[in-house]
N, C-alpha and C. Protein backbone atom coordinates (compact mmCIF):
# COMPACT_ATOMS: atom_id res chain seq x y z
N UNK A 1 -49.55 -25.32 -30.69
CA UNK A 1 -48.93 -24.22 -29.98
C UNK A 1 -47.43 -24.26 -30.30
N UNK A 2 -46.87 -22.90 -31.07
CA UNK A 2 -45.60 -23.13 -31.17
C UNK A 2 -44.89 -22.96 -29.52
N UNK A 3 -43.22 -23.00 -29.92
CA UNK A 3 -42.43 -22.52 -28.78
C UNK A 3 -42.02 -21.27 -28.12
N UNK A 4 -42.36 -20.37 -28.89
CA UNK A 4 -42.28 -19.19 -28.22
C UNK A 4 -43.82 -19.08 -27.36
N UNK A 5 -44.94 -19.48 -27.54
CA UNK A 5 -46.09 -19.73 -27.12
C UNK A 5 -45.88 -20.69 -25.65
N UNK A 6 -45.19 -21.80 -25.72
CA UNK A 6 -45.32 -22.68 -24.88
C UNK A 6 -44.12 -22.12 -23.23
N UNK A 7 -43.38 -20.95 -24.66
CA UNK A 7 -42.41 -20.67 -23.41
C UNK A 7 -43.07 -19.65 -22.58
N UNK A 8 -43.69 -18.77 -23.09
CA UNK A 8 -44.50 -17.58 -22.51
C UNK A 8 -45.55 -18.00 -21.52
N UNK A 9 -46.21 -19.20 -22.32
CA UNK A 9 -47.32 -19.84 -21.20
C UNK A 9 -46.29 -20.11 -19.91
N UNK A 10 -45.18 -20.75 -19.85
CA UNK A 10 -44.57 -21.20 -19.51
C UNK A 10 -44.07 -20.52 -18.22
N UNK A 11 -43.25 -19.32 -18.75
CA UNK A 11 -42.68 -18.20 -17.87
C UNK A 11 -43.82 -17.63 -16.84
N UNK A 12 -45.46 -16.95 -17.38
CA UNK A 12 -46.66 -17.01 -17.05
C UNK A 12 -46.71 -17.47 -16.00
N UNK A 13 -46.78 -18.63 -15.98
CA UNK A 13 -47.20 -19.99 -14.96
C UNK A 13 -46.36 -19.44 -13.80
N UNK A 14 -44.82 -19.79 -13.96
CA UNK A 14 -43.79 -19.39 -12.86
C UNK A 14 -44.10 -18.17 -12.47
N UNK A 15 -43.92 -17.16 -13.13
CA UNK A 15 -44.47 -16.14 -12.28
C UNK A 15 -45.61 -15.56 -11.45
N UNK A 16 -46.96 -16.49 -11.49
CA UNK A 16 -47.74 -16.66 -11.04
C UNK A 16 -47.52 -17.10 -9.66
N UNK A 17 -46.72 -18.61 -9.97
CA UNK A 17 -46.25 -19.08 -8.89
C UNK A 17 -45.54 -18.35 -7.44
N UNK A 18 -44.77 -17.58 -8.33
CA UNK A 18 -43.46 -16.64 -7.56
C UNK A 18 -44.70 -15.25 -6.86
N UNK A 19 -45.70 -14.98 -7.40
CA UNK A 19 -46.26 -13.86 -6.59
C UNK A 19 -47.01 -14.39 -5.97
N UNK A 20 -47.44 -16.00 -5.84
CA UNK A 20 -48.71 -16.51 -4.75
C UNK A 20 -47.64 -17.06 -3.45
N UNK A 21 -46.34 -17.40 -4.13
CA UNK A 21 -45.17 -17.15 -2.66
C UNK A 21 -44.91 -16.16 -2.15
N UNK A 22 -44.58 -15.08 -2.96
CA UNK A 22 -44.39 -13.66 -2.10
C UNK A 22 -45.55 -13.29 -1.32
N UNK A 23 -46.63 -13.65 -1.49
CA UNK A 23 -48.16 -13.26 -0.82
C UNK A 23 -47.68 -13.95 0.18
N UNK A 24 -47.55 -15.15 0.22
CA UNK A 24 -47.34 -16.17 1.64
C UNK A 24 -46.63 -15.76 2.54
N UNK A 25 -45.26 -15.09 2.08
CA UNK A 25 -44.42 -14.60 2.51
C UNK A 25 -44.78 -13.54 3.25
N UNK A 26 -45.82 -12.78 2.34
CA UNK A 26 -45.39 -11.46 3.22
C UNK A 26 -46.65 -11.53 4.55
N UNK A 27 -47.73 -12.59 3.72
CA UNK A 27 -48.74 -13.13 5.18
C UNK A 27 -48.26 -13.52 6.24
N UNK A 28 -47.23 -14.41 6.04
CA UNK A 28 -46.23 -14.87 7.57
C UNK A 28 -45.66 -14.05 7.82
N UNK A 29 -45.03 -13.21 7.48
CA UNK A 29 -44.13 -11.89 7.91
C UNK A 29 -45.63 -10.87 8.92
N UNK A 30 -46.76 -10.63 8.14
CA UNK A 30 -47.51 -10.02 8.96
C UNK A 30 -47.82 -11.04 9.95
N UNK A 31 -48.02 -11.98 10.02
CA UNK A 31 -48.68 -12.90 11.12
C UNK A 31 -47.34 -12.93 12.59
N UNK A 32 -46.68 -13.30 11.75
CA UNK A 32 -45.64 -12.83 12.68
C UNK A 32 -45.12 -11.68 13.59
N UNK A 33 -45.41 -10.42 12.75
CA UNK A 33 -45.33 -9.07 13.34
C UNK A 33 -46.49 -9.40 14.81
N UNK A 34 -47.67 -9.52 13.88
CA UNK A 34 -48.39 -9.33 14.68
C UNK A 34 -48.47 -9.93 16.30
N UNK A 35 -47.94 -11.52 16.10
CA UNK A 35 -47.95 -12.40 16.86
C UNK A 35 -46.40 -11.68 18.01
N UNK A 36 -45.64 -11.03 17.71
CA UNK A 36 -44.69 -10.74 17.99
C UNK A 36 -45.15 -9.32 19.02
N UNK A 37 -46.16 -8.66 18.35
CA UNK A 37 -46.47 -6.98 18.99
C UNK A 37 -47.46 -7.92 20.31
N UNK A 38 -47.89 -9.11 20.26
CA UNK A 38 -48.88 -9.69 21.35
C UNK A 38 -47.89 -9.99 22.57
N UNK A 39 -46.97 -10.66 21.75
CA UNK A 39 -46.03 -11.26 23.23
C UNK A 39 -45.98 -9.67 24.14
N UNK A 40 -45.21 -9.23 23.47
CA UNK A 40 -44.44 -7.41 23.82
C UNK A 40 -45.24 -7.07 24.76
N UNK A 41 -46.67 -6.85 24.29
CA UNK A 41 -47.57 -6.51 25.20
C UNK A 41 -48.27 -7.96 26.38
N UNK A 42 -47.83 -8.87 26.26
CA UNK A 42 -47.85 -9.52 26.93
C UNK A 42 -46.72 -9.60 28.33
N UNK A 43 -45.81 -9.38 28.03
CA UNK A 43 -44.75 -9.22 29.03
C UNK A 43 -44.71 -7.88 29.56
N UNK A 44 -45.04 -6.70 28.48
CA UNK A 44 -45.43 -5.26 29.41
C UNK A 44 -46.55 -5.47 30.81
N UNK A 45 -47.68 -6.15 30.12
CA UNK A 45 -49.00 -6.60 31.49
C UNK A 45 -47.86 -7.36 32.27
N UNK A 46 -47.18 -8.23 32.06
CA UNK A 46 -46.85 -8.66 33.60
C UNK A 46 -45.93 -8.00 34.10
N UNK A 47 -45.59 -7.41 33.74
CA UNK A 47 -44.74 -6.47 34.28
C UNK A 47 -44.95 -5.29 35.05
N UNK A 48 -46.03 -4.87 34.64
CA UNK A 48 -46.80 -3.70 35.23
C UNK A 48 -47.81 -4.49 36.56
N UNK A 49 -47.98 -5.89 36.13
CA UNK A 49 -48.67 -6.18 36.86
C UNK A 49 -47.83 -6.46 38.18
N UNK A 50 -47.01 -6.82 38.24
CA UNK A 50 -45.43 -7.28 39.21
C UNK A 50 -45.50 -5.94 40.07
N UNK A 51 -45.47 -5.07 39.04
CA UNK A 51 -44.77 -3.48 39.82
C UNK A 51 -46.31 -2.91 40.68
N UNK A 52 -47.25 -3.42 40.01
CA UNK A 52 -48.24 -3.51 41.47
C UNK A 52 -48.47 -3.98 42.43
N UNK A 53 -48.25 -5.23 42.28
CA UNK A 53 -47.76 -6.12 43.39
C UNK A 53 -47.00 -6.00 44.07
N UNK A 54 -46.07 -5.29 43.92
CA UNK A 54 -44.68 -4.60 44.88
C UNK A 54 -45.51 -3.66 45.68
N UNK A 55 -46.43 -2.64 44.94
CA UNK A 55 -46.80 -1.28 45.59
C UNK A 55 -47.58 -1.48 46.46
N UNK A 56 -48.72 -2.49 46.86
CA UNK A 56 -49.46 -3.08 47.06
C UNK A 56 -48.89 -3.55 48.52
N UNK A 57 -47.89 -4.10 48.44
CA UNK A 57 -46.69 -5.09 49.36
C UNK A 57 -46.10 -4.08 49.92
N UNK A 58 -46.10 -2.82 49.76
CA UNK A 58 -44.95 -1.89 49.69
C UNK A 58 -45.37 -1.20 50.72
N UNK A 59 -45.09 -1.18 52.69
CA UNK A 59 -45.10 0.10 53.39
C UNK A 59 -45.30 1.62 53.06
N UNK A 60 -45.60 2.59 53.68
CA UNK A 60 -46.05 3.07 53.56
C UNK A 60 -44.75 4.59 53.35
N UNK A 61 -43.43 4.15 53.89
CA UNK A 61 -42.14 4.89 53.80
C UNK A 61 -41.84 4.01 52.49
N UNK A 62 -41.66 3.60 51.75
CA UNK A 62 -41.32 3.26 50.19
C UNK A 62 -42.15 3.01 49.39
N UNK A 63 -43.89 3.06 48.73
CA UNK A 63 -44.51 3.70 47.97
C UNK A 63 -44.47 4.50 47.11
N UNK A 64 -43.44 5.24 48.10
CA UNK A 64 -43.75 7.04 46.42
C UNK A 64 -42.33 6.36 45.98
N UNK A 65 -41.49 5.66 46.38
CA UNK A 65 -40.14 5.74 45.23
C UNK A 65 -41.03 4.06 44.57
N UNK A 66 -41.79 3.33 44.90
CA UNK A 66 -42.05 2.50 44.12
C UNK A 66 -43.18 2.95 42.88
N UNK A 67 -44.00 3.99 43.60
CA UNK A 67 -44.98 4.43 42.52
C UNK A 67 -44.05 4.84 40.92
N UNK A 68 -43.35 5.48 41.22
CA UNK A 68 -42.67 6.24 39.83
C UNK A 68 -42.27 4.65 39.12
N UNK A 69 -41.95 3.70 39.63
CA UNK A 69 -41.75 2.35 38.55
C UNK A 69 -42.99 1.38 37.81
N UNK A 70 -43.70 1.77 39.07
CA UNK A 70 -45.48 1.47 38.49
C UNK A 70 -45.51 2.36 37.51
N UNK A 71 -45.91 3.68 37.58
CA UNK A 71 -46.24 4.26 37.02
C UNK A 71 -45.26 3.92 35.21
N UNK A 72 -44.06 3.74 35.51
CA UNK A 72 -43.03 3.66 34.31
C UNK A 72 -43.85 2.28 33.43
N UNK A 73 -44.23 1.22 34.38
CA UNK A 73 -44.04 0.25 33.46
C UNK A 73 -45.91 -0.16 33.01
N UNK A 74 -46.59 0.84 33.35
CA UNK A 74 -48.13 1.10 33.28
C UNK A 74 -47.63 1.83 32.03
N UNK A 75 -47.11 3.09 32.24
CA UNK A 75 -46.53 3.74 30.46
C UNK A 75 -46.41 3.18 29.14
N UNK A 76 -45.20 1.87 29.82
CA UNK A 76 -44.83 1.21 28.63
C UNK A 76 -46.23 -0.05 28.33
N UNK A 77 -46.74 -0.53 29.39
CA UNK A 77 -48.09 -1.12 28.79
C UNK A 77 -48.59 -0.68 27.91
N UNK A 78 -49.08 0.89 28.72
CA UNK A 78 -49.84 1.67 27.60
C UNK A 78 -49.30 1.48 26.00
N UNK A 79 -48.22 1.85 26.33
CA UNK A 79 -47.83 2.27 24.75
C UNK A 79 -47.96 0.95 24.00
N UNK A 80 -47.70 -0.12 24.64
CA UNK A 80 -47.40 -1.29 23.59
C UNK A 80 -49.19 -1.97 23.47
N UNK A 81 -49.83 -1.44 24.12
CA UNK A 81 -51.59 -2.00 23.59
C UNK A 81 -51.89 -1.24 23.01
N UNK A 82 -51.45 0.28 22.30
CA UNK A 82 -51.81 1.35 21.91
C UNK A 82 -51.18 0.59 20.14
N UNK A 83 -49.87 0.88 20.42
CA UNK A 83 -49.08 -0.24 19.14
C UNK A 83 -49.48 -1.32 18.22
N UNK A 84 -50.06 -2.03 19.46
CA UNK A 84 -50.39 -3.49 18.76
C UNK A 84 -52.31 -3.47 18.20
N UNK A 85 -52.77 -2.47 18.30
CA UNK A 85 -53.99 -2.03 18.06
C UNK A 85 -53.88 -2.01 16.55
N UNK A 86 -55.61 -2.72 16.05
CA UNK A 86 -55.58 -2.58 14.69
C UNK A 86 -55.90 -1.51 14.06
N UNK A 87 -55.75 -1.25 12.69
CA UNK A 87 -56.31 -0.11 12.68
C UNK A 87 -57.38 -0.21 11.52
């Protein structure tokens, strides 16, 4: 095998290398997204879950000004299990 042969095999190789890292890369980057859209919607549920617990707790003269924050943070649940949904 000459040297222009050994360099090409050569270069080959590395760049092989360099796109089975960028794969890795961009797998942890998705694993991450993903793991990241779970928390989100993890802290939306308790949150919504909190603002029920207030309403719940909540007399019967402060209800309707607590409902509209239930209702707000039931929204943003929604949206962020809607988000983090595969497709």
């Amino acid at each position: 095998m000459g040297t222009k042969e050994m360099k090409d095999a050569y270069v080959a190789k590395m760049q092989a290398q360099v796109s089975e890292w960028e794969k890795a890369a961009a797998q942890g980057r998705l694993e991450y997204q993903q793991k990241l859209s779970q928390m989100k919607a993890e802290e939306k549920q308790e949150q919504a879950r909190r603002k029920l617990e207030e309403l719940k707790m909540a007399g019967e003269e402060r209800w309707e000004a607590l409902k509209s924050g239930v209702e707000g943070a039931w929204n943003e649940l929604k949206k962020s299990v809607e988000s983090s949904k595969v497709d």
